[in-house]
PDB file of N, CA and C in Angstrom:
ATOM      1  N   UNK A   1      72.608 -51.788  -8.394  1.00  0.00           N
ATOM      2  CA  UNK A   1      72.776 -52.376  -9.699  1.00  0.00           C
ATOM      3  C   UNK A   1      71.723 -53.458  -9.940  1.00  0.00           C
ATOM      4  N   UNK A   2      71.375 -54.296  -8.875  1.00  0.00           N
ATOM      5  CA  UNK A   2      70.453 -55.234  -8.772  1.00  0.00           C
ATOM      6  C   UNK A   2      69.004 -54.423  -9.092  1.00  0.00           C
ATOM      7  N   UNK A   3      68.747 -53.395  -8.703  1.00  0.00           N
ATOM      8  CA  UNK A   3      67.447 -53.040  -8.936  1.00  0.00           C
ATOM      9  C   UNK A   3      67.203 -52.010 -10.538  1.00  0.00           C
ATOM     10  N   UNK A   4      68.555 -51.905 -10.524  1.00  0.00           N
ATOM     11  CA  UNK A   4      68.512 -51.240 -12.190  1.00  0.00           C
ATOM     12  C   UNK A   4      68.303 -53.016 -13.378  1.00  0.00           C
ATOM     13  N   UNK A   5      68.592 -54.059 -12.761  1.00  0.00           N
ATOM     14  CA  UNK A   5      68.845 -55.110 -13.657  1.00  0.00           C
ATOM     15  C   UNK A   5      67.737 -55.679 -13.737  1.00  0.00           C
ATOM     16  N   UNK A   6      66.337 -55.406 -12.575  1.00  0.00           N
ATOM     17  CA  UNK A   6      65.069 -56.005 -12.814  1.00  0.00           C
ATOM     18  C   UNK A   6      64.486 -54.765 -13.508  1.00  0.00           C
ATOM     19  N   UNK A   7      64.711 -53.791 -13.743  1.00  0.00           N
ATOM     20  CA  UNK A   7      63.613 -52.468 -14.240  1.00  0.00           C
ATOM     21  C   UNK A   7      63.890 -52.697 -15.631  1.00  0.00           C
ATOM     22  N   UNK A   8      64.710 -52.970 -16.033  1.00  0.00           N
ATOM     23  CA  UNK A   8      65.156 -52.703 -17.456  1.00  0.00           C
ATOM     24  C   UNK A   8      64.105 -53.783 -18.188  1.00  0.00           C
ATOM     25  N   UNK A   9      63.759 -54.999 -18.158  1.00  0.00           N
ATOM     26  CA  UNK A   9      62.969 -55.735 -18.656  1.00  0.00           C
ATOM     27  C   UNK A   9      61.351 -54.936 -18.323  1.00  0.00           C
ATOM     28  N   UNK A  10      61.161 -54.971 -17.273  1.00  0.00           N
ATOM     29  CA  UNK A  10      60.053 -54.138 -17.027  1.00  0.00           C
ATOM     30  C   UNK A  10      59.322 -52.916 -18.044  1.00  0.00           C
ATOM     31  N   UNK A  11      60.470 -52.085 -18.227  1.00  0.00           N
ATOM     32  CA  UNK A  11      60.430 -50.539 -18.578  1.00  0.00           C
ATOM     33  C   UNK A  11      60.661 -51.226 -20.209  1.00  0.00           C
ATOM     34  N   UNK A  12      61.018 -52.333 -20.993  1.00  0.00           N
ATOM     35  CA  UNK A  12      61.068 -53.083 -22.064  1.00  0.00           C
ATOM     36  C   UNK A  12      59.535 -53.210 -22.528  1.00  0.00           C
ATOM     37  N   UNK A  13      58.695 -53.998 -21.644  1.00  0.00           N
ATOM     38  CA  UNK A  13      57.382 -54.322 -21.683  1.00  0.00           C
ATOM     39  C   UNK A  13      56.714 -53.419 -22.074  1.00  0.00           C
ATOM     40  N   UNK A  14      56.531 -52.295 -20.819  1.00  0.00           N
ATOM     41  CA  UNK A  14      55.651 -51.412 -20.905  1.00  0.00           C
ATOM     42  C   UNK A  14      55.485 -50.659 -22.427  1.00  0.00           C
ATOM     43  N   UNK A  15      56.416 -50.502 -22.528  1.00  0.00           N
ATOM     44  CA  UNK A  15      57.047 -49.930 -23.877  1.00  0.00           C
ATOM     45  C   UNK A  15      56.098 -50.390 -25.432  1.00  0.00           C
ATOM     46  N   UNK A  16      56.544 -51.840 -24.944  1.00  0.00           N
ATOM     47  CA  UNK A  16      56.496 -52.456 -26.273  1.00  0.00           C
ATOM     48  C   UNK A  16      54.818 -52.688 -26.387  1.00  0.00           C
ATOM     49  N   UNK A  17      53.939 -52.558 -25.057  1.00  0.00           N
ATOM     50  CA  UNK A  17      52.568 -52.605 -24.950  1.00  0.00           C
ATOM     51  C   UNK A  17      52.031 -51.180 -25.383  1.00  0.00           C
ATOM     52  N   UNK A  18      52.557 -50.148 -25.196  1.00  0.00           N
ATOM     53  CA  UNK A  18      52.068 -49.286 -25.294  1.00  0.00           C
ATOM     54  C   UNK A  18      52.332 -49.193 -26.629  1.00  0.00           C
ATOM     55  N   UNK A  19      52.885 -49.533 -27.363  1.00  0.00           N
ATOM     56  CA  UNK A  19      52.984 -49.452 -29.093  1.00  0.00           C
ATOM     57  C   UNK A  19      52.139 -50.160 -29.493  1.00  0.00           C
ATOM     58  N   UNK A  20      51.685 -51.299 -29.121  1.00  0.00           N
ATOM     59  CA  UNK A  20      50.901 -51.743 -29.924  1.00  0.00           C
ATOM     60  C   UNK A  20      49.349 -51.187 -29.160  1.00  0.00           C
ATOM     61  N   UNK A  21      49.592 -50.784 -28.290  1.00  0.00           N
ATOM     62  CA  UNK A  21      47.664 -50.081 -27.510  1.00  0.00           C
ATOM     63  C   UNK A  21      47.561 -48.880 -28.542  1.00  0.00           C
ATOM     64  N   UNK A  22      48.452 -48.821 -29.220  1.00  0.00           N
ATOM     65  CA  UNK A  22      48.424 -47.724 -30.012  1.00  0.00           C
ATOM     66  C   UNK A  22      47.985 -48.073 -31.105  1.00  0.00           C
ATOM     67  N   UNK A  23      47.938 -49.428 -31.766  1.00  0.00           N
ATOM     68  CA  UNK A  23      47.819 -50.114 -32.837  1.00  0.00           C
ATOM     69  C   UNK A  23      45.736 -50.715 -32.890  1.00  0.00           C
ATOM     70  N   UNK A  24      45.023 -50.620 -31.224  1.00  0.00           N
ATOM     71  CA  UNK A  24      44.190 -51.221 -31.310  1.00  0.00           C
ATOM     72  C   UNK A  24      43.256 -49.748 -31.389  1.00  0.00           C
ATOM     73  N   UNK A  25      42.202 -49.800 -31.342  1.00  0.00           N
ATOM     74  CA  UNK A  25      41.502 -48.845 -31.484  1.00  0.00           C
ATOM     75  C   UNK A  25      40.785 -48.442 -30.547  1.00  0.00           C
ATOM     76  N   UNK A  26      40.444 -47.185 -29.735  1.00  0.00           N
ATOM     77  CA  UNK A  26      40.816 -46.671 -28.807  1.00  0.00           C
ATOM     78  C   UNK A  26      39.739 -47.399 -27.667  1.00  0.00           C
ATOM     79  N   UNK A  27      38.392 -47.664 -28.031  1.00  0.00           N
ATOM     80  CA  UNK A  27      37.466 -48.199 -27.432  1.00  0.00           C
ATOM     81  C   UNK A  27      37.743 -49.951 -26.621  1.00  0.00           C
ATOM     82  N   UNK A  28      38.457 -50.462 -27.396  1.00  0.00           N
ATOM     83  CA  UNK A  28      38.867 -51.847 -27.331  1.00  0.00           C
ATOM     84  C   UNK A  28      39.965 -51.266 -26.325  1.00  0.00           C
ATOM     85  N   UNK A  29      41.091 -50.527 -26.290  1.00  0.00           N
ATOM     86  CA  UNK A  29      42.299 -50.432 -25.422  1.00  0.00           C
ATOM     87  C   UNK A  29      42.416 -50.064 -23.926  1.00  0.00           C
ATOM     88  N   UNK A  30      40.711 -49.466 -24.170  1.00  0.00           N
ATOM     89  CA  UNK A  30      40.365 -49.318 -22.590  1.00  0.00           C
ATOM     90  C   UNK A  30      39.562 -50.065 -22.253  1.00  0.00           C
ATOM     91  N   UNK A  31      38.975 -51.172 -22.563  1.00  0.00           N
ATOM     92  CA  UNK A  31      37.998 -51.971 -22.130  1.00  0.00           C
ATOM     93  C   UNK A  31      39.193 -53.272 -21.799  1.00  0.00           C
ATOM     94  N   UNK A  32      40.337 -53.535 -22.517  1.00  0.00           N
ATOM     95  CA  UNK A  32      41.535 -54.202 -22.361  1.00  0.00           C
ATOM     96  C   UNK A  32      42.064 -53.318 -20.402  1.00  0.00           C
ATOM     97  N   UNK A  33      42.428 -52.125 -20.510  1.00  0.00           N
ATOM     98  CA  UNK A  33      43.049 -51.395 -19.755  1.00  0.00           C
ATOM     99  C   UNK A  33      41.924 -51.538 -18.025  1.00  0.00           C
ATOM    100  N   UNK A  34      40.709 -51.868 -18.373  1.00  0.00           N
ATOM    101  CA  UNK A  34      40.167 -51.412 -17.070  1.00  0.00           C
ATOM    102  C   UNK A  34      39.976 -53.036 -17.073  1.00  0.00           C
ATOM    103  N   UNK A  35      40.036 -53.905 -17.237  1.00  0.00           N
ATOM    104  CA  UNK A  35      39.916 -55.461 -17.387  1.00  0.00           C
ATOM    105  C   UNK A  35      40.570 -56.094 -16.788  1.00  0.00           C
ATOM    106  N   UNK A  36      42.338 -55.468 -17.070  1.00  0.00           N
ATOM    107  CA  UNK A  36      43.120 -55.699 -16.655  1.00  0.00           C
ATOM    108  C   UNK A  36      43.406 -55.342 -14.932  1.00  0.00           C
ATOM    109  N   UNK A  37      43.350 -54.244 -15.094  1.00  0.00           N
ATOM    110  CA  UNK A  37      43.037 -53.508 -13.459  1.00  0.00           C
ATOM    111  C   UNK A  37      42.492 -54.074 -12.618  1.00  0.00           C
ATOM    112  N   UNK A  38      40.986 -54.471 -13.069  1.00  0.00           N
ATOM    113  CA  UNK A  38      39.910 -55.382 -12.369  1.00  0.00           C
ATOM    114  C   UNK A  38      40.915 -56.747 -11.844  1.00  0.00           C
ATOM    115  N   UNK A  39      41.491 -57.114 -12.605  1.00  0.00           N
ATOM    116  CA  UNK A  39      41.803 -58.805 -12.996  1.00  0.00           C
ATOM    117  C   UNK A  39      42.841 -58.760 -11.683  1.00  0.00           C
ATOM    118  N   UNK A  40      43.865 -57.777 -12.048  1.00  0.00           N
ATOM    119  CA  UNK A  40      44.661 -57.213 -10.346  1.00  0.00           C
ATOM    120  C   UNK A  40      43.984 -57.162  -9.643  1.00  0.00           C
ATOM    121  N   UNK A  41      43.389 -56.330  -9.409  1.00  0.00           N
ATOM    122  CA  UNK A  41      42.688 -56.083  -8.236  1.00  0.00           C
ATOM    123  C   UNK A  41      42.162 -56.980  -7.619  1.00  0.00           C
ATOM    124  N   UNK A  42      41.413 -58.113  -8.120  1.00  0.00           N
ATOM    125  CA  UNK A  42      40.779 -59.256  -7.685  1.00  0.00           C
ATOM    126  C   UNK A  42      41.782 -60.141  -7.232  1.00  0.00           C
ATOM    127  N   UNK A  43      42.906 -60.523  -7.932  1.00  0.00           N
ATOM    128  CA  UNK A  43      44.325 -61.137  -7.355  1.00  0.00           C
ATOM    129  C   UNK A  43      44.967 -60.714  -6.035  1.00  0.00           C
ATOM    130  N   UNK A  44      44.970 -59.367  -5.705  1.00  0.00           N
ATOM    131  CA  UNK A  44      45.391 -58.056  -4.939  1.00  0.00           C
ATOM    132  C   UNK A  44      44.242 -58.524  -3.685  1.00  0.00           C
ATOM    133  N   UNK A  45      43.436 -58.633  -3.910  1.00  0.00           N
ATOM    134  CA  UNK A  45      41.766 -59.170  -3.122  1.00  0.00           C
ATOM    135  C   UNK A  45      42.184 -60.460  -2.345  1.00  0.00           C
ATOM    136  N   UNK A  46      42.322 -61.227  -3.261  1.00  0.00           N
ATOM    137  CA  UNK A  46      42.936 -62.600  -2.879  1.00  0.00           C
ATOM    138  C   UNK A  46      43.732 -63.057  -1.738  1.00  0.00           C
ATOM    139  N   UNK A  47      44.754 -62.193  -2.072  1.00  0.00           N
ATOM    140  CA  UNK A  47      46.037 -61.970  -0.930  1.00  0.00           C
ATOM    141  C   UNK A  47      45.612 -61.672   0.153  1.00  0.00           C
ATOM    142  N   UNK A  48      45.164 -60.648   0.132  1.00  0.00           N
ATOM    143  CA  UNK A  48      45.126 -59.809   0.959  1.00  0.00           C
ATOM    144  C   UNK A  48      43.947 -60.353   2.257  1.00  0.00           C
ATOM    145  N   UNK A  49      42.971 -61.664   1.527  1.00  0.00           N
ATOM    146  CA  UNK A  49      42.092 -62.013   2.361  1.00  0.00           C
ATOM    147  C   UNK A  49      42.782 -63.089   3.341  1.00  0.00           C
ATOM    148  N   UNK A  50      43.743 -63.646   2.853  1.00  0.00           N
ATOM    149  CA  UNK A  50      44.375 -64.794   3.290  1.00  0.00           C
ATOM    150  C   UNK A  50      45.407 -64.182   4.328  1.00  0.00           C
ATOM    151  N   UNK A  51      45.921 -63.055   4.276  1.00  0.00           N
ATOM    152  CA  UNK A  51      46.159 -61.881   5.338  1.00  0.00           C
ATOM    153  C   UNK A  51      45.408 -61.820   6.526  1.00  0.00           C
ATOM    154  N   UNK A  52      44.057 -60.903   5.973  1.00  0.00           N
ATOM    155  CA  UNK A  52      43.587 -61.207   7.393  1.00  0.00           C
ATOM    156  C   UNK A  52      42.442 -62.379   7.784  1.00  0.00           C
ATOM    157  N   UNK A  53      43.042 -63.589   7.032  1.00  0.00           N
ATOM    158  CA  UNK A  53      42.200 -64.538   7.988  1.00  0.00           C
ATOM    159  C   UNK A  53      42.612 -65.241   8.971  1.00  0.00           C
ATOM    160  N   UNK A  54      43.709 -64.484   9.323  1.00  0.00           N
ATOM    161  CA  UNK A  54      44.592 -65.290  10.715  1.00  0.00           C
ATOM    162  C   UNK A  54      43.862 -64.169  11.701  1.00  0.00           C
ATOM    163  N   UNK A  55      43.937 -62.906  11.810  1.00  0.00           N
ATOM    164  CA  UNK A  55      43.265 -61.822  12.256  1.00  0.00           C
ATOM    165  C   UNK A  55      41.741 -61.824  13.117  1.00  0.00           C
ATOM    166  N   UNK A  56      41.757 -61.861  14.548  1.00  0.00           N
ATOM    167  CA  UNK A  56      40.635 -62.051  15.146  1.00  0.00           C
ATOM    168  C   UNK A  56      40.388 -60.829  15.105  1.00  0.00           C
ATOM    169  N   UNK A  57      39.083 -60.792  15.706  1.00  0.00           N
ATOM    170  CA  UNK A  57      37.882 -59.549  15.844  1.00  0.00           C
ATOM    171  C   UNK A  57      38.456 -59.082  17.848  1.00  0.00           C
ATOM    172  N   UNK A  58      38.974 -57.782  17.710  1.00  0.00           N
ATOM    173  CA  UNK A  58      39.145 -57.072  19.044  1.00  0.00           C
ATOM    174  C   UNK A  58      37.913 -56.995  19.629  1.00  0.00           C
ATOM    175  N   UNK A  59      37.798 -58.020  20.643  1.00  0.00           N
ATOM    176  CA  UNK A  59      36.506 -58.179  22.185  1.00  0.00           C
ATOM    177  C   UNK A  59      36.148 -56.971  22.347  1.00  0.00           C
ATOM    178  N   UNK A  60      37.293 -56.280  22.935  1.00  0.00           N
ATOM    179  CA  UNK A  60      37.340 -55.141  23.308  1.00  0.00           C
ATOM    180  C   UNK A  60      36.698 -53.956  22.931  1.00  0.00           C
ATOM    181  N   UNK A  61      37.624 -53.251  21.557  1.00  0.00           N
ATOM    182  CA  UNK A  61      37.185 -52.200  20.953  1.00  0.00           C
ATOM    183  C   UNK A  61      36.596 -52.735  19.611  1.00  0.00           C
ATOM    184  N   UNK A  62      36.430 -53.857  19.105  1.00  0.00           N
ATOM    185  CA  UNK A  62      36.320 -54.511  17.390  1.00  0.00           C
ATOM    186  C   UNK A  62      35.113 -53.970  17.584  1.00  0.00           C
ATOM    187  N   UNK A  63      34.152 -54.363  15.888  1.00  0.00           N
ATOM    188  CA  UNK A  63      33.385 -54.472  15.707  1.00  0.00           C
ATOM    189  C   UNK A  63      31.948 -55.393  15.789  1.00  0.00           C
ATOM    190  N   UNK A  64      32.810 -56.544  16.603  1.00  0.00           N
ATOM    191  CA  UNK A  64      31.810 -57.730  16.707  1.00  0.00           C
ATOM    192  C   UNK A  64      31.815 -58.385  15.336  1.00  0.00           C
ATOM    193  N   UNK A  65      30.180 -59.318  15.398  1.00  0.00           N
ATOM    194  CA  UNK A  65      29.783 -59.875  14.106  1.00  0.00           C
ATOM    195  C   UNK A  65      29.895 -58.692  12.774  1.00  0.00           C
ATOM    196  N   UNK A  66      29.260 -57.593  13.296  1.00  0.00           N
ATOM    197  CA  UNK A  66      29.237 -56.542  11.820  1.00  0.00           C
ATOM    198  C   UNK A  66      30.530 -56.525  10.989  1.00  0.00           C
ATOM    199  N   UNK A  67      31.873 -56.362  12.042  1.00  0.00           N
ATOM    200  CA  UNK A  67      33.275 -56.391  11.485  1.00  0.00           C
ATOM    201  C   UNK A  67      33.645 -57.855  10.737  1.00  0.00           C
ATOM    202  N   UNK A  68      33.286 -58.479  11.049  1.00  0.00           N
ATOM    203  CA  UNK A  68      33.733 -59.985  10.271  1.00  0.00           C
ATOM    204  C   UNK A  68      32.418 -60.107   9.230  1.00  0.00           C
ATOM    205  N   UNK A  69      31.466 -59.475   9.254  1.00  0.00           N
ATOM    206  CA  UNK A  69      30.743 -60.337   7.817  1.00  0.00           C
ATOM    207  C   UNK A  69      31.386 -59.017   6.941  1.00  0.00           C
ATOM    208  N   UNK A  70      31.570 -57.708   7.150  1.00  0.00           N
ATOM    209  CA  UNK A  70      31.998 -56.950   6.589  1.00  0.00           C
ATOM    210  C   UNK A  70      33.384 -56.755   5.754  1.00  0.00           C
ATOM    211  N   UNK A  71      33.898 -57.163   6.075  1.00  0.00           N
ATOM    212  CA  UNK A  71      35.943 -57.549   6.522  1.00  0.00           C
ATOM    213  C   UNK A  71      35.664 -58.018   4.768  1.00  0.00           C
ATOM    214  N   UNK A  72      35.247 -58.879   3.997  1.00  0.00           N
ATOM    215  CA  UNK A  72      35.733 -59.160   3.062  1.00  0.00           C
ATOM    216  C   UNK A  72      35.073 -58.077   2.004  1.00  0.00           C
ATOM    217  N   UNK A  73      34.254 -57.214   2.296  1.00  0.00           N
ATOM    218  CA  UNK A  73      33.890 -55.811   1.283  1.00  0.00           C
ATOM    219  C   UNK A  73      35.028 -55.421   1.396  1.00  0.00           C
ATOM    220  N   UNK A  74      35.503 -54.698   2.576  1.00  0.00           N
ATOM    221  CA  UNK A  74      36.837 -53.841   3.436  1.00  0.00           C
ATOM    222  C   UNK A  74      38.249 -54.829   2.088  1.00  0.00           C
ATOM    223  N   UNK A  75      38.008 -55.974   2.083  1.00  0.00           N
ATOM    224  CA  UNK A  75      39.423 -56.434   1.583  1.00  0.00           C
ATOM    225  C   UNK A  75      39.436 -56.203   0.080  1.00  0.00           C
ATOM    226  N   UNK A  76      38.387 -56.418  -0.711  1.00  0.00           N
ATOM    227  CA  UNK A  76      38.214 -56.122  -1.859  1.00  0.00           C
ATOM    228  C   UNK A  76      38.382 -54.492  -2.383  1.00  0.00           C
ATOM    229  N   UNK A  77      37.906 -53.327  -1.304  1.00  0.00           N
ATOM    230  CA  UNK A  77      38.288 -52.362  -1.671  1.00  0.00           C
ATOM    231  C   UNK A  77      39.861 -52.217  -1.892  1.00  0.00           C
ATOM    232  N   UNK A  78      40.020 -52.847  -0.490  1.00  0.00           N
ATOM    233  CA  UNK A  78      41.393 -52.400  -0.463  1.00  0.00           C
ATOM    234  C   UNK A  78      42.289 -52.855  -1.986  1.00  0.00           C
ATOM    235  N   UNK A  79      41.784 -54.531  -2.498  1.00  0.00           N
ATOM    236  CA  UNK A  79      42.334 -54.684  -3.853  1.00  0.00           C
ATOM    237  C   UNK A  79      42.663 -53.558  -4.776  1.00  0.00           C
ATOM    238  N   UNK A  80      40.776 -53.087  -5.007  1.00  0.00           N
ATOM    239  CA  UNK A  80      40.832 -51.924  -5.866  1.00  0.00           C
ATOM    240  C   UNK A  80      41.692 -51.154  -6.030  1.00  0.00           C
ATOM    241  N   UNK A  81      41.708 -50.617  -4.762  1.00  0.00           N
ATOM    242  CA  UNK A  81      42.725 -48.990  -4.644  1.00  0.00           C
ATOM    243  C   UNK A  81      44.121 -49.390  -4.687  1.00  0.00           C
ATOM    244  N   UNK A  82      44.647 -50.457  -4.337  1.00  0.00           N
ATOM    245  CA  UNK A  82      45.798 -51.107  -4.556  1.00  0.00           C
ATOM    246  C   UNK A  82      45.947 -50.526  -6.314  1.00  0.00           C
ATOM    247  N   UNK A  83      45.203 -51.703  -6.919  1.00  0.00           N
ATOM    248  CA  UNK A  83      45.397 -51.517  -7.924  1.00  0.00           C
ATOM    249  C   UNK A  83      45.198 -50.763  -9.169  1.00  0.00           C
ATOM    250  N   UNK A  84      44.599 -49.787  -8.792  1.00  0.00           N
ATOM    251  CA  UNK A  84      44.209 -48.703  -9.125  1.00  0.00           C
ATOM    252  C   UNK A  84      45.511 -47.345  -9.668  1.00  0.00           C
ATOM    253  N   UNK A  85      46.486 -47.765  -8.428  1.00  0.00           N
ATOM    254  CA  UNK A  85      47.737 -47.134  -8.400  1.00  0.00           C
ATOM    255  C   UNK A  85      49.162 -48.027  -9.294  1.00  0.00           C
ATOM    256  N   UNK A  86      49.853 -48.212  -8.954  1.00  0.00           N
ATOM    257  CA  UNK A  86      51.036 -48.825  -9.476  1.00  0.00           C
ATOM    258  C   UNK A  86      51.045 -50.214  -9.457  1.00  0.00           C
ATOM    259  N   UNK A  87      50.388 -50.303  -8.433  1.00  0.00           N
ATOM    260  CA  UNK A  87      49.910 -51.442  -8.364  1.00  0.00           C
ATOM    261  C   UNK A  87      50.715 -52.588  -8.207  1.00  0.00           C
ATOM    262  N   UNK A  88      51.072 -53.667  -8.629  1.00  0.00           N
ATOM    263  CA  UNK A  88      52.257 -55.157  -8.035  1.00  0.00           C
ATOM    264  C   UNK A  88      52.780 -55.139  -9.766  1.00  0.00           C
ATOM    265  N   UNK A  89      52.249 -54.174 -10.440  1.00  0.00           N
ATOM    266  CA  UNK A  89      52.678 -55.016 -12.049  1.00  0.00           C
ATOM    267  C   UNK A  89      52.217 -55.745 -12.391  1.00  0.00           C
ATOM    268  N   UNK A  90      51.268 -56.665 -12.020  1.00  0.00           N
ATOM    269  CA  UNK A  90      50.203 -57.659 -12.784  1.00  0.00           C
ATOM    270  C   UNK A  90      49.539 -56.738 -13.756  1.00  0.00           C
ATOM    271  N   UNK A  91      48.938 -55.852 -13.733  1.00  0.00           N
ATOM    272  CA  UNK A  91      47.956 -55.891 -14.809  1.00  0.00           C
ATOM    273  C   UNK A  91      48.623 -55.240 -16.256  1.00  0.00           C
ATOM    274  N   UNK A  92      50.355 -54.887 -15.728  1.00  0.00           N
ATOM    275  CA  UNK A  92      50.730 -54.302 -17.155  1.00  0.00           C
ATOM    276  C   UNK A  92      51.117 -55.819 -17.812  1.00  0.00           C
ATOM    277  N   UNK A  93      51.093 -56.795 -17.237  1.00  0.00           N
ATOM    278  CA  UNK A  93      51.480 -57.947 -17.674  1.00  0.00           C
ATOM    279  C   UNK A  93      50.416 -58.408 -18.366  1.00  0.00           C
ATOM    280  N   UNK A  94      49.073 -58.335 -17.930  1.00  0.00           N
ATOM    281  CA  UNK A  94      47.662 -59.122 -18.225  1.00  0.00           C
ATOM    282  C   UNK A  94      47.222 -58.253 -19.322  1.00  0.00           C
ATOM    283  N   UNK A  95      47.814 -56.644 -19.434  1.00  0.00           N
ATOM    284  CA  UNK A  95      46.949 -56.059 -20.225  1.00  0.00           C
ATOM    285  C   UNK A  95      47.868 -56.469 -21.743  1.00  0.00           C
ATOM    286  N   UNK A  96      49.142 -56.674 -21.510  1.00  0.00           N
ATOM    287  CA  UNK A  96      50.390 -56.729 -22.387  1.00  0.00           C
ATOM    288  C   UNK A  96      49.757 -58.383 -23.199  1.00  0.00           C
ATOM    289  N   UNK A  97      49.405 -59.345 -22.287  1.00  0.00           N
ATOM    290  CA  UNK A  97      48.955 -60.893 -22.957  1.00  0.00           C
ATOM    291  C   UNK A  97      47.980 -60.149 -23.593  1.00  0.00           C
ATOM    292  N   UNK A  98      46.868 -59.685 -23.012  1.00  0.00           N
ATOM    293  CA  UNK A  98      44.991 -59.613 -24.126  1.00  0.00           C
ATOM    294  C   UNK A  98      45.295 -59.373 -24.814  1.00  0.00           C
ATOM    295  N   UNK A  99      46.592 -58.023 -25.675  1.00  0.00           N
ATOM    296  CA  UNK A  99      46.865 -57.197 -26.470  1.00  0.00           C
ATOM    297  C   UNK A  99      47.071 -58.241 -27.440  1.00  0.00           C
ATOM    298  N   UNK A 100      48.257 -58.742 -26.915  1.00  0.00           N
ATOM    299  CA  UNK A 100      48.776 -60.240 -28.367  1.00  0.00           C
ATOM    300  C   UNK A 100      48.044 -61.127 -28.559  1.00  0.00           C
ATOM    301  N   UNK A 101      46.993 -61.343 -27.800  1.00  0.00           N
ATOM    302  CA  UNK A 101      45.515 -62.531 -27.844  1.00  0.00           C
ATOM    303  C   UNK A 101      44.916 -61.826 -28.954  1.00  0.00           C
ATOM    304  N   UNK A 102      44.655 -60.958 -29.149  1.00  0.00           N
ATOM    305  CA  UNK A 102      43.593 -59.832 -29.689  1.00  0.00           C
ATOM    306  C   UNK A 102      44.598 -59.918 -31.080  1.00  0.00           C
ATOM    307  N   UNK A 103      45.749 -59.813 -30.914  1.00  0.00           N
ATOM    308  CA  UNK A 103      46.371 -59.441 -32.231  1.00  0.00           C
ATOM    309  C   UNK A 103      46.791 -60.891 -32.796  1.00  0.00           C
ATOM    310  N   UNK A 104      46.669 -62.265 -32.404  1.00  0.00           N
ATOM    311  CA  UNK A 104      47.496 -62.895 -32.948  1.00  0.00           C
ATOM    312  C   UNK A 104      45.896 -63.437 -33.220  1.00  0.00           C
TER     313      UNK A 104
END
């Protein structure tokens, strides 16, 4: 019941964004839409670096120096593709604000 009581606001949003992405014109709604993505993704980036900066380099089998100057390309992809998919819900939120920025 708890997880039907957070979706319902959610599945509200999406809704009410996608009516008005309908309202902007089609060039503007994807330059809004991949902006937004980016804007996750870079947040998604964020996290995720502060993750592995507790994370040493394996003596053993690691990569050495190459693996640590590399490690923060590696974290930023990982943002991407994060957000690329379903992602945390930030960017239906970020794309849902530009929309009413744009319109108000």
């Amino acid at each position: 019941m708890m997880s039907a009581d957070l979706t319902m606001p959610m599945l509200a949003a999406q809704q009410n964004s996608a009516s008005k992405t309908a309202k902007l014109p089609p060039q503007q709604s994807q330059a809004i839409e991949k902006t937004a993505k980016e804007y996750e993704g870079m947040f998604v980036a964020e996290m995720l670096s502060h993750m592995f900066s507790g994370v040493e380099v394996d003596p053993m089998f690691g990569g050495g120096q190459g693996e640590e100057m590399f490690r923060s390309l590696l974290v930023q992809e990982y943002g991407k593709q994060i957000s690329q998919g379903p992602g945390l819900g930030l960017g239906n939120e970020i794309k849902r604000m530009m929309i009413e920025l744009q319109q108000s």
